[in-house]
Protein backbone atom coordinates (compact mmCIF):
# COMPACT_ATOMS: atom_id res chain seq x y z
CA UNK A 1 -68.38 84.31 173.48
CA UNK A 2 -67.16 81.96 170.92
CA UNK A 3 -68.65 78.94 168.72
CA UNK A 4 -67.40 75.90 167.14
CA UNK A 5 -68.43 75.11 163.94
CA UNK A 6 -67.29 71.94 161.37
CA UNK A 7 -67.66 73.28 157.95
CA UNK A 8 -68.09 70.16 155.45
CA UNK A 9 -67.96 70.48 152.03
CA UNK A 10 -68.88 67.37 149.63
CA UNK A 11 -68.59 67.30 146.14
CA UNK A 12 -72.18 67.00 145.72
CA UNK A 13 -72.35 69.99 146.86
CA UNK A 14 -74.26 69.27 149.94
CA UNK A 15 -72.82 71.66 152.43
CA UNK A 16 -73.55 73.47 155.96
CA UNK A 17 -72.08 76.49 154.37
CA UNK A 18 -75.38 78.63 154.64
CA UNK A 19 -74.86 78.14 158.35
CA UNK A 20 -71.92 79.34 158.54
CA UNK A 21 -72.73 82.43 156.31
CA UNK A 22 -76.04 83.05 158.72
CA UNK A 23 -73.80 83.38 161.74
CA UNK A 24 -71.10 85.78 159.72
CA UNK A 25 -74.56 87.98 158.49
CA UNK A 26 -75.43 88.04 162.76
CA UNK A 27 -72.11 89.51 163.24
CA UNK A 28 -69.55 86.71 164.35
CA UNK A 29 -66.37 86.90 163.18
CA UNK A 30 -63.62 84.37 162.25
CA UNK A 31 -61.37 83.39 164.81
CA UNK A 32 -59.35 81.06 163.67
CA UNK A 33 -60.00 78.22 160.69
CA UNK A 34 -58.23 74.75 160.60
CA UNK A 35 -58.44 71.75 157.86
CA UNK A 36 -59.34 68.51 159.37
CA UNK A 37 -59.01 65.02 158.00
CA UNK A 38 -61.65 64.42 155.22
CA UNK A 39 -63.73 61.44 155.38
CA UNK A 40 -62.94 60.55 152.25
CA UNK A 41 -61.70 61.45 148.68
CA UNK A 42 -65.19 63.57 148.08
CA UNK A 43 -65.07 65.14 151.42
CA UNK A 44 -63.22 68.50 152.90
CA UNK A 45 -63.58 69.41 156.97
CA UNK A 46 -62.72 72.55 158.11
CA UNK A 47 -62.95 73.43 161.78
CA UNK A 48 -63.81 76.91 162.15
CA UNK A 49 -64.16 79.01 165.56
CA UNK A 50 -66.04 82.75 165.84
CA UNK A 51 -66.22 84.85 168.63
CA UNK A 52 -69.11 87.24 168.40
């Protein structure tokens, strides 16, 4: 099975990383990772799929 996820970072450091790490800690692993286009100068995308 794999999952989709769209990692944003902001420079305020409001983030959706602890998501991210919750699904690592239930064992999914990285597929494959891919930058996107930011939404601005403050804003990184990355487009991230796991397979568990």
């Amino acid at each position: 099975m794999q999952k989709a996820i769209i990692v944003s970072y902001l420079t305020d450091k409001k983030n959706n990383l602890e998501e991210l790490n919750e699904l690592l800690s239930q064992g999914w692993k990285v597929v494959s990772q891919s930058s996107m286009g930011g939404g601005g100068m403050n804003t990184v995308h990355s487009l991230v799929i796991l397979e568990k």
